[in-house]
Protein backbone atom coordinates (compact mmCIF):
# COMPACT_ATOMS: atom_id res chain seq x y z
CA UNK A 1 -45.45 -45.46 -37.20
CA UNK A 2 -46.58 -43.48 -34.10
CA UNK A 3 -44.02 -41.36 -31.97
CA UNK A 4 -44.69 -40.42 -28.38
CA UNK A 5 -42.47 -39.14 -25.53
CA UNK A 6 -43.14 -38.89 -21.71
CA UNK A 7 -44.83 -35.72 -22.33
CA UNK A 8 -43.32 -32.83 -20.87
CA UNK A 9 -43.11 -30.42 -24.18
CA UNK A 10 -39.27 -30.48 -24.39
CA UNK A 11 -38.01 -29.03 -27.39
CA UNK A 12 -35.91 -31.27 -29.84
CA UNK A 13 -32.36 -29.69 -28.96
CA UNK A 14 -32.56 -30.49 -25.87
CA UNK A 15 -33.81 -34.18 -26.45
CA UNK A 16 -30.46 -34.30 -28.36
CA UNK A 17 -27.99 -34.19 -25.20
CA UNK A 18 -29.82 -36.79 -23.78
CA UNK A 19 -30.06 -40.61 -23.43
CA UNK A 20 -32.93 -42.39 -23.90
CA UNK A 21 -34.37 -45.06 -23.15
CA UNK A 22 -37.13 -46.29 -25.60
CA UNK A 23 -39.74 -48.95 -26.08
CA UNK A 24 -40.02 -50.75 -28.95
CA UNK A 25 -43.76 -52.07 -29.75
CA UNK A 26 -44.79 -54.26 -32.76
CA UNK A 27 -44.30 -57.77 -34.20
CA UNK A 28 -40.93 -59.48 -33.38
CA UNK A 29 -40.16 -59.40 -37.17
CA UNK A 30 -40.79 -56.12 -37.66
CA UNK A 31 -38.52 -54.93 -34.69
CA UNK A 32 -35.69 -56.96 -35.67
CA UNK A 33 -36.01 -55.15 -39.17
CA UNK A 34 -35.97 -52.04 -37.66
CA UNK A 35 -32.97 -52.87 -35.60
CA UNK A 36 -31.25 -54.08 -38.84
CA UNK A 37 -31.72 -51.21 -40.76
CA UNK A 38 -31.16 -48.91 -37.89
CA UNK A 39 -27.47 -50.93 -37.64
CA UNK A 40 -26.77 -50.41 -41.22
CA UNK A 41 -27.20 -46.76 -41.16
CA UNK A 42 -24.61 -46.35 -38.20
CA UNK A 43 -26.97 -46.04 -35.57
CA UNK A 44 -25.73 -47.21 -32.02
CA UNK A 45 -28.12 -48.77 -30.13
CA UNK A 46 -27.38 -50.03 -26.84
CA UNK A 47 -28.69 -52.68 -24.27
CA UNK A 48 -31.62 -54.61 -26.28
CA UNK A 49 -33.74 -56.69 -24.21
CA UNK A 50 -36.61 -58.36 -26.01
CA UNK A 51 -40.00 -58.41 -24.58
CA UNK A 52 -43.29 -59.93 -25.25
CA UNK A 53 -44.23 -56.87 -27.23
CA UNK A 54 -41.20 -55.62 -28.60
CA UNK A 55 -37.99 -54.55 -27.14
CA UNK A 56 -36.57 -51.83 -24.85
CA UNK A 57 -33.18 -50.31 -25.99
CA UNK A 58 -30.94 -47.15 -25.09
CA UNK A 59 -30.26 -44.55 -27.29
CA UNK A 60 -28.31 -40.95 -27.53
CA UNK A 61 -31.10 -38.15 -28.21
CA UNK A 62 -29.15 -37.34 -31.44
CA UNK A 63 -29.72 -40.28 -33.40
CA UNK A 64 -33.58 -39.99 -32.41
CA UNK A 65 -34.84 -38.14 -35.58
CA UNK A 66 -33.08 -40.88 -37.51
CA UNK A 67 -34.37 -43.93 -35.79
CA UNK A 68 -38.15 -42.37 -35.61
CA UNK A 69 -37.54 -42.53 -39.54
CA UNK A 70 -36.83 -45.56 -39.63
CA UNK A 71 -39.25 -46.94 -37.06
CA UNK A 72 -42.35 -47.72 -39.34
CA UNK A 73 -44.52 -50.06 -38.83
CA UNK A 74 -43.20 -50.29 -35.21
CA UNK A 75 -44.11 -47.96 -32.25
CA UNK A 76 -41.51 -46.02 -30.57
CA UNK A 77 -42.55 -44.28 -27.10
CA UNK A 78 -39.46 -42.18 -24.90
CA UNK A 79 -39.98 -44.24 -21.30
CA UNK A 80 -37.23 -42.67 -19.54
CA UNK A 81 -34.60 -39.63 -20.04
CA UNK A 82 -31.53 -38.53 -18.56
CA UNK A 83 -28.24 -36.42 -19.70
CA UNK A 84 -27.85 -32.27 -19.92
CA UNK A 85 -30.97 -31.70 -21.75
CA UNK A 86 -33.13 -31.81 -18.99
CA UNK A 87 -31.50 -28.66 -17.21
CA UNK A 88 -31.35 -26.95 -20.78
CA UNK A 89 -35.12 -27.35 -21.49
CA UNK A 90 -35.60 -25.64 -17.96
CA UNK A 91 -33.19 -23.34 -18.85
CA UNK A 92 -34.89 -22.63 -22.29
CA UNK A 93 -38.34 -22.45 -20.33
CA UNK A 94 -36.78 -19.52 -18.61
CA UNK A 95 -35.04 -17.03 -20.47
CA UNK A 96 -34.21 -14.76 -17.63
CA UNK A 97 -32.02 -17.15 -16.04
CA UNK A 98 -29.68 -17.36 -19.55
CA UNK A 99 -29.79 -13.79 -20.11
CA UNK A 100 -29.05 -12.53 -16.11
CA UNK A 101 -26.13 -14.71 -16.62
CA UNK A 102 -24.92 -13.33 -19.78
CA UNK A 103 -25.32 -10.15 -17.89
CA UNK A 104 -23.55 -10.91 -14.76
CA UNK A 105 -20.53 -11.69 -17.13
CA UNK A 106 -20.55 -8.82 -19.00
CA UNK A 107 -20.79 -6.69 -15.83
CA UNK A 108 -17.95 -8.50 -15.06
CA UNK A 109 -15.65 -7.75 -17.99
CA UNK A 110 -16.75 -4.17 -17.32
CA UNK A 111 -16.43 -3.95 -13.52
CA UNK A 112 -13.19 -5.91 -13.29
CA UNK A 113 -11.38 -2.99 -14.50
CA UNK A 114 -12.21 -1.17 -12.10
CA UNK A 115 -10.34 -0.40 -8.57
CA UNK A 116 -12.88 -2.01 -5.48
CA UNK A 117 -10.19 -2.10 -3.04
CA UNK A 118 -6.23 -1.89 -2.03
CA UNK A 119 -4.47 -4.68 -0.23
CA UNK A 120 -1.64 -3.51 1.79
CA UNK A 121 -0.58 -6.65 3.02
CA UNK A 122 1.99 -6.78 5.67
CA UNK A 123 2.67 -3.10 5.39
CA UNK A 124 2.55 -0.92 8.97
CA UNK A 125 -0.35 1.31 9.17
CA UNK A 126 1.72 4.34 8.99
CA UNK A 127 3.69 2.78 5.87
CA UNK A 128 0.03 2.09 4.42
CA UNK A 129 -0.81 5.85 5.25
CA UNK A 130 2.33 7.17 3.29
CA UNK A 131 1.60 4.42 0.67
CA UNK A 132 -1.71 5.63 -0.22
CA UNK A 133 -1.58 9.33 0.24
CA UNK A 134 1.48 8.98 -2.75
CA UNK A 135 -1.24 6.92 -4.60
CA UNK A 136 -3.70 9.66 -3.99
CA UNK A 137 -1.54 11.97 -5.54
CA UNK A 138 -1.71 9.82 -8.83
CA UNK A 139 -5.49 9.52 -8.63
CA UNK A 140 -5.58 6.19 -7.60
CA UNK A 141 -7.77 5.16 -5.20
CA UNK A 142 -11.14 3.04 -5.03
CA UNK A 143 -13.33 3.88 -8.03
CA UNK A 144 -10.90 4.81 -10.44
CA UNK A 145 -10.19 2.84 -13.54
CA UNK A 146 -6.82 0.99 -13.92
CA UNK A 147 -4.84 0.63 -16.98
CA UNK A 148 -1.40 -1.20 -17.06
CA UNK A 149 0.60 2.23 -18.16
CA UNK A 150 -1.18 4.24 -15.69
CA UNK A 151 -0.40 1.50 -13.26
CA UNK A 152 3.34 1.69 -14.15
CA UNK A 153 3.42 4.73 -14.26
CA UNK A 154 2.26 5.17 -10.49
CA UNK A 155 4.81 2.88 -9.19
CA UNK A 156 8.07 4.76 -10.64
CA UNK A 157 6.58 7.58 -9.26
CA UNK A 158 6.45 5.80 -5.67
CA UNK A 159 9.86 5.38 -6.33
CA UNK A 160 11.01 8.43 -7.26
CA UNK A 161 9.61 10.58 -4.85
CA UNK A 162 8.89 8.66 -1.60
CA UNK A 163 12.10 8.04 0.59
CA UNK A 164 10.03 5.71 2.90
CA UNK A 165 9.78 2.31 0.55
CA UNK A 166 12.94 0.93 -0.94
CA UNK A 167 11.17 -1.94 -2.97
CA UNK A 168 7.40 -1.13 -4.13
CA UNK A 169 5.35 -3.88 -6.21
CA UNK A 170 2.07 -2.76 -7.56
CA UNK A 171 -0.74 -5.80 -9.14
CA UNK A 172 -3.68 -4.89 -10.24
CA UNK A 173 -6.08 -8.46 -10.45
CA UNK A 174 -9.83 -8.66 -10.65
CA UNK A 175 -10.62 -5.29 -9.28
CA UNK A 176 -8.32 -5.73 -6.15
CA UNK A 177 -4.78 -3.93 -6.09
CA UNK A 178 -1.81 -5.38 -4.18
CA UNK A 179 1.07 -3.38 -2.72
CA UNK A 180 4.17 -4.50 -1.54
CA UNK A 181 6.93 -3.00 -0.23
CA UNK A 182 9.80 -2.68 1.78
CA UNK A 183 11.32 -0.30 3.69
CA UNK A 184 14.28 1.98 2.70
CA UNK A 185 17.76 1.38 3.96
CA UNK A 186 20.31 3.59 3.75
CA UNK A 187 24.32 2.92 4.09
CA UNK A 188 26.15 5.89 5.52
CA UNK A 189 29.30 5.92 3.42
CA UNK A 190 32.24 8.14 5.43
CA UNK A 191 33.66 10.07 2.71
CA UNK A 192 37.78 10.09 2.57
CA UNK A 193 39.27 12.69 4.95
CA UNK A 194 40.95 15.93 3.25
CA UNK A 195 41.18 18.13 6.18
CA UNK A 196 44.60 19.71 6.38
CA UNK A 197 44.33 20.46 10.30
CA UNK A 198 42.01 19.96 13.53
CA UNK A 199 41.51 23.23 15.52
CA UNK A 200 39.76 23.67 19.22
CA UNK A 201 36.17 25.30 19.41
CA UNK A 202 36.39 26.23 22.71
CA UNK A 203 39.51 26.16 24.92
CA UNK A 204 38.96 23.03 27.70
CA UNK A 205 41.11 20.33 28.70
CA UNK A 206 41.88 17.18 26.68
CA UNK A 207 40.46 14.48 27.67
CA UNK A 208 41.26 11.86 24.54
CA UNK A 209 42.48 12.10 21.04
CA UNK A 210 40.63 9.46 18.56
CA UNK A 211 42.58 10.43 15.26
CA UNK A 212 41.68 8.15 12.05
CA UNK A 213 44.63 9.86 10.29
CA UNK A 214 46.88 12.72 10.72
CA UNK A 215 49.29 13.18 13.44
CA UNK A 216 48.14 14.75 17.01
CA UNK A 217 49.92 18.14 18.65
CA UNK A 218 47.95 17.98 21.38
CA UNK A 219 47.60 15.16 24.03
CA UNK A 220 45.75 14.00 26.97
CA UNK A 221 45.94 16.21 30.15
CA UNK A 222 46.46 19.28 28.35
CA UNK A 223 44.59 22.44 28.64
CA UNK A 224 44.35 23.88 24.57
CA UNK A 225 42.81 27.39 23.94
CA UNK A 226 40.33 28.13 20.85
CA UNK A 227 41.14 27.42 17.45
CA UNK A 228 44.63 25.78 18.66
CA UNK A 229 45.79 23.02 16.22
CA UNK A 230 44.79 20.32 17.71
CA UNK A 231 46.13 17.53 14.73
CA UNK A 232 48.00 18.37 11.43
CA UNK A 233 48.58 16.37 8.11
CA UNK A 234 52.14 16.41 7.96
CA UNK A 235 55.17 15.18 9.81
CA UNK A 236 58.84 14.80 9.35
CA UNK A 237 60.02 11.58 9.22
CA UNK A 238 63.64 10.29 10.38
CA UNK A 239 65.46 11.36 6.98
CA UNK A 240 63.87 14.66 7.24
CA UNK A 241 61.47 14.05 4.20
CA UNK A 242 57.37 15.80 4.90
CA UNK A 243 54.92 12.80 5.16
CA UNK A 244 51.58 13.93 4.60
CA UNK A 245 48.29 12.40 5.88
CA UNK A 246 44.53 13.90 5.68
CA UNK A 247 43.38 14.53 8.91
CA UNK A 248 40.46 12.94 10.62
CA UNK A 249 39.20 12.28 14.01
CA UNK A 250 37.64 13.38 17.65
CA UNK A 251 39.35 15.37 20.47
CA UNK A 252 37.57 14.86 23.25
CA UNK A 253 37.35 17.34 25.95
CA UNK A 254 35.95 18.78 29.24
CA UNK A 255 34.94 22.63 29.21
CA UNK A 256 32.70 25.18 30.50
CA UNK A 257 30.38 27.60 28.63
CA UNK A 258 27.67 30.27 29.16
CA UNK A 259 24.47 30.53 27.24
CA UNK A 260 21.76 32.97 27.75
CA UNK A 261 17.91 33.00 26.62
CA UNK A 262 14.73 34.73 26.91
CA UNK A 263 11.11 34.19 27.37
CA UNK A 264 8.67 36.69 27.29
CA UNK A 265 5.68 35.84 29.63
CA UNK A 266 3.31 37.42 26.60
CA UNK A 267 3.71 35.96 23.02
CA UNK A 268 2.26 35.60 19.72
CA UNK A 269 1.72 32.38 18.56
CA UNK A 270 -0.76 30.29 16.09
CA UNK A 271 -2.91 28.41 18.06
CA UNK A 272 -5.84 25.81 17.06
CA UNK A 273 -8.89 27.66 17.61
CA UNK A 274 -11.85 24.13 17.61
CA UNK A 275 -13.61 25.45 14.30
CA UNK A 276 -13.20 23.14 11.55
CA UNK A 277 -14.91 22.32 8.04
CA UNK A 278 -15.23 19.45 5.92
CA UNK A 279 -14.97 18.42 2.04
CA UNK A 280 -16.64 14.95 1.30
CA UNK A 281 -15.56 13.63 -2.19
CA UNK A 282 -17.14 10.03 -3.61
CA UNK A 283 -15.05 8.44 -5.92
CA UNK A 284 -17.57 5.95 -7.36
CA UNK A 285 -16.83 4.04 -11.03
CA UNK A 286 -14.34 6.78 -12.21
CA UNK A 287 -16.17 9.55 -11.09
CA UNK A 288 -16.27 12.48 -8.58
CA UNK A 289 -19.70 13.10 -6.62
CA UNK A 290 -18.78 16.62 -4.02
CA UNK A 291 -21.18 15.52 -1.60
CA UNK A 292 -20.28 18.46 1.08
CA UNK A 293 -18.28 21.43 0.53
CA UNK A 294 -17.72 23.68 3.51
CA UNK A 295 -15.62 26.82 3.23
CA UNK A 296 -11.88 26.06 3.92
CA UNK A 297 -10.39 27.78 7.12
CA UNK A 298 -6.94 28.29 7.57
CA UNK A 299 -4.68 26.57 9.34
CA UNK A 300 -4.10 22.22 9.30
CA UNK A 301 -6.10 19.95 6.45
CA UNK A 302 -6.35 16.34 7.33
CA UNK A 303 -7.33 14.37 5.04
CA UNK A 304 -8.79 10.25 5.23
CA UNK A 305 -9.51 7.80 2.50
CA UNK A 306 -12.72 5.79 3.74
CA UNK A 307 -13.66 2.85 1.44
CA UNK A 308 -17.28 2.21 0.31
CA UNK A 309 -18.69 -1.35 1.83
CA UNK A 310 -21.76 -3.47 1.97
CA UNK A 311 -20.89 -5.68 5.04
CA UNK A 312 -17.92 -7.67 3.96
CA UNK A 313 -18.44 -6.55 0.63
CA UNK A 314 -16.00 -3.76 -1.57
CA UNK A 315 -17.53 -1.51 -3.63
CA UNK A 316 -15.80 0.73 -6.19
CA UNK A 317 -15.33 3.75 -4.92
CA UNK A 318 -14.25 5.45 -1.94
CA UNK A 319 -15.06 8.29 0.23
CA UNK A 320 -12.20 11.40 0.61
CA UNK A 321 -12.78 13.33 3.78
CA UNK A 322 -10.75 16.68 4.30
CA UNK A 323 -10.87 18.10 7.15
CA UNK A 324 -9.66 22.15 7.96
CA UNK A 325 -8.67 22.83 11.31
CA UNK A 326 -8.26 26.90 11.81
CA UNK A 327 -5.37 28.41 13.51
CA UNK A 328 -5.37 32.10 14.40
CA UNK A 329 -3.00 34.42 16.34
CA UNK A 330 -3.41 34.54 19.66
CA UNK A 331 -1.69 35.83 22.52
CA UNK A 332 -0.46 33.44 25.07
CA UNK A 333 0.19 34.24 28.83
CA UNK A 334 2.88 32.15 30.07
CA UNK A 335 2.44 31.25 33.57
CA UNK A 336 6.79 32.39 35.40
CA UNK A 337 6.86 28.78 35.78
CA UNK A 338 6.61 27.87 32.37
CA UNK A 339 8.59 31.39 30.71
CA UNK A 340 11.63 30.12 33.66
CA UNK A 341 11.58 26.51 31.60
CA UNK A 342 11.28 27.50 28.35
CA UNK A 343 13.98 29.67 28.50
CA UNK A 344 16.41 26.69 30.19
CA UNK A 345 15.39 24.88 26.87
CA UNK A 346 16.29 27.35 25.04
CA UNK A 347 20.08 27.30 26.90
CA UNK A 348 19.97 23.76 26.18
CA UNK A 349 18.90 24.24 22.46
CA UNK A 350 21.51 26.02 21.90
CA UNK A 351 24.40 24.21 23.87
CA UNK A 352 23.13 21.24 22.03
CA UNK A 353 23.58 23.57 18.95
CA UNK A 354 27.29 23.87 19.28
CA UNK A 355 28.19 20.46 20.26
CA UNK A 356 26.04 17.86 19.46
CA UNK A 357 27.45 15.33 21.29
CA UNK A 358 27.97 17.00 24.53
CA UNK A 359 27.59 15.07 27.92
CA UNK A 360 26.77 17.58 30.87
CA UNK A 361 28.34 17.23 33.82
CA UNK A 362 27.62 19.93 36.10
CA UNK A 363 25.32 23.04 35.59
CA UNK A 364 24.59 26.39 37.74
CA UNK A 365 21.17 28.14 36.47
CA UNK A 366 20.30 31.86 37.03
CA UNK A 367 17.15 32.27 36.61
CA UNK A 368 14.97 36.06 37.09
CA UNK A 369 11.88 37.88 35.40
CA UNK A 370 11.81 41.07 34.83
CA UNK A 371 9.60 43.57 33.08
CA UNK A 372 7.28 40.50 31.64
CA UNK A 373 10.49 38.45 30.64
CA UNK A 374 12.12 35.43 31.67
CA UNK A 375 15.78 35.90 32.12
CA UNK A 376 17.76 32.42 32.20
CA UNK A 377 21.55 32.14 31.83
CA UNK A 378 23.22 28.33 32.84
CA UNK A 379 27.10 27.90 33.03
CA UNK A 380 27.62 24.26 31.72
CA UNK A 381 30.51 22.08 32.77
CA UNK A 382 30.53 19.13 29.91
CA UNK A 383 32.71 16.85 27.51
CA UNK A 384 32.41 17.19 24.15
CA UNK A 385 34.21 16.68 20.92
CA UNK A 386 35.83 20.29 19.98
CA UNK A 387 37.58 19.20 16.85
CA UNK A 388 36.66 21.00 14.13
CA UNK A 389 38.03 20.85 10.37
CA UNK A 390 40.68 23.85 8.91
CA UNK A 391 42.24 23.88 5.65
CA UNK A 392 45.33 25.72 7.05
């Protein structure tokens, strides 16, 4: 028996994920022997055609070794090969292919666990800004290595201590981190009234009385002085018996007040002087690289996450830039301009102070500057609420 294949020096475990097709050559009673016996030992051969010669069949490269045993006296040459083993004996030819590919999945496995970059989603930049500066704060950003506690971990602490997000989702998957989150909503509850009685701020003239509860002493038209009851939380009623009632409302009223401020044309104040220094951190595969460390100044420190790319491309780490502005003390001349409206703002300021809710009407400024200050006093004609709670 002689055994020949196409000739291309393929080894025999890659012959065996193949299917062949092969030629038969001898006498036509020694091929149909062969064929018998090769049928009686379980081998499946497929699509016999006779020639003048021998035969041409199909076979699976794993019953090869077993049919070249039995092939004798007959001839048995491979004419034509297809299937998986042709890629493998390439494959097997080049060993650097196999093993860069073992290596790019082990890299993988390693790499996967770490943190190449943060998707924010729908989030607003400024939301993203607060999001990431809390998950600064837990060392997490791009280049650190993630673990499913430390993960946790982060996001109860998002929760706890930011009053931005009401709802925060952190998933870690494949290297990339996904936050969600909504914002915070909060529900002003009005607490139950236990005020006993309303009394004026300021004397003025009543202009409404909006009482939730309690009974009013006071009503429209009428001109009240300061701390007059203005409401009380009890009342007789027709049999003479007290009826009580926590008191709770607005009195609503027009009056007139003086305030007085000053600005001095010369003052101290902390101003940014230009000079500033950096701090460049890389965050690279759970590491810290100080790439530039300038001497702080004081004043304000901004500081920007910049993630590491190659194009399109995330890499694992990230750059932190701080930046120190410096403030010093300085003395700033106020043009009399200026001093004359700062100190209106500060009559304002304080109006504002007293009754939030106040709706000028009419005002009459003073305005003078003497000896380096600016001397402002404003008489204010408003409406305002001037209830205020009293226990007796």
């Amino acid at each position: 028996m002689s055994f020949c294949t196409s000739g291309r020096g393929r080894s025999a475990s890659a012959v065996c994920l193949d299917r062949l097709q092969l030629q038969i050559g001898g006498s036509g009673a020694d091929v149909a022997a062969l064929l018998s016996r090769a049928a009686g030992q379980g081998i499946r051969l497929r699509r016999i055609v006779p020639g003048t010669d021998g035969c041409t069949l199909y076979l699976w490269g794993r019953d090869l070794a077993a049919f070249s045993a039995l092939a004798a006296p007959c001839t048995v040459q491979i004419v034509r090969r297809t299937g998986g083993g042709l890629l493998l004996a390439r494959l097997l030819r080049r060993p650097g292919i196999l093993c860069g590919f073992v290596l790019f999945l082990a890299l993988l496995r390693v790499f996967s666990g770490y943190l190449w970059c943060i998707d924010f989603g729908t989030l607003s930049p400024a939301s993203a800004a607060a999001l990431r500066a809390v998950l600064a704060e837990q060392q997490i950003t791009e280049g650190c290595r993630l673990s499913k506690p430390r993960l946790q971990a982060a996001q109860d602490t998002v929760l706890q201590q930011s009053d931005i997000f009401g709802w925060v989702s952190l998933n870690f998957v494949n290297g990339c981190l996904f936050a969600e989150a909504t914002p915070t909503q909060t529900q002003t509850v009005q607490p139950a009234p236990s005020a006993r009685v309303l009394c004026a701020k300021a004397a003025g003239e009543v202009l409404a009385v909006q009482l939730q509860s309690g009974f009013a002493e006071v009503k429209p038209g009428q001109f009240v002085a300061e701390n007059q009851r203005l409401a009380t939380c009890t009342r007789t009623d027709r049999n003479g018996r007290a009826v009580y009632q926590p008191v709770s409302g607005q009195v609503m009223a027009q009056l007139q007040k003086r305030y007085t401020a000053q600005c001095p044309l010369q003052r101290q104040s902390a101003r940014l002087t230009g000079r500033q220094a950096q701090r460049l951190t890389l965050h690279l595969l759970g590491h810290r690289f100080l790439l530039q460390n300038d001497t702080p100044l004081a004043g304000d420190t901004d500081t920007a996450w910049l993630p590491l790319r190659w194009g399109r491309i995330c890499l694992p780490g990230c750059l932190q830039r701080e930046t120190f502005w410096q403030r010093q003390t300085l003395t700033q001349t106020l043009p009399e301009a200026a001093a004359r409206a700062v100190a209106l703002r500060d009559c304002r300021r304080a109006l504002l102070a007293d009754f939030p809710d106040a709706e000028i009407l009419r005002e009459q400024r003073t305005v003078t500057v003497q000896n380096g200050t600016a001397h402002a006093e404003v008489r204010y004609l408003f409406t305002a609420d001037i209830a205020q709670a009293a226990q007796d």
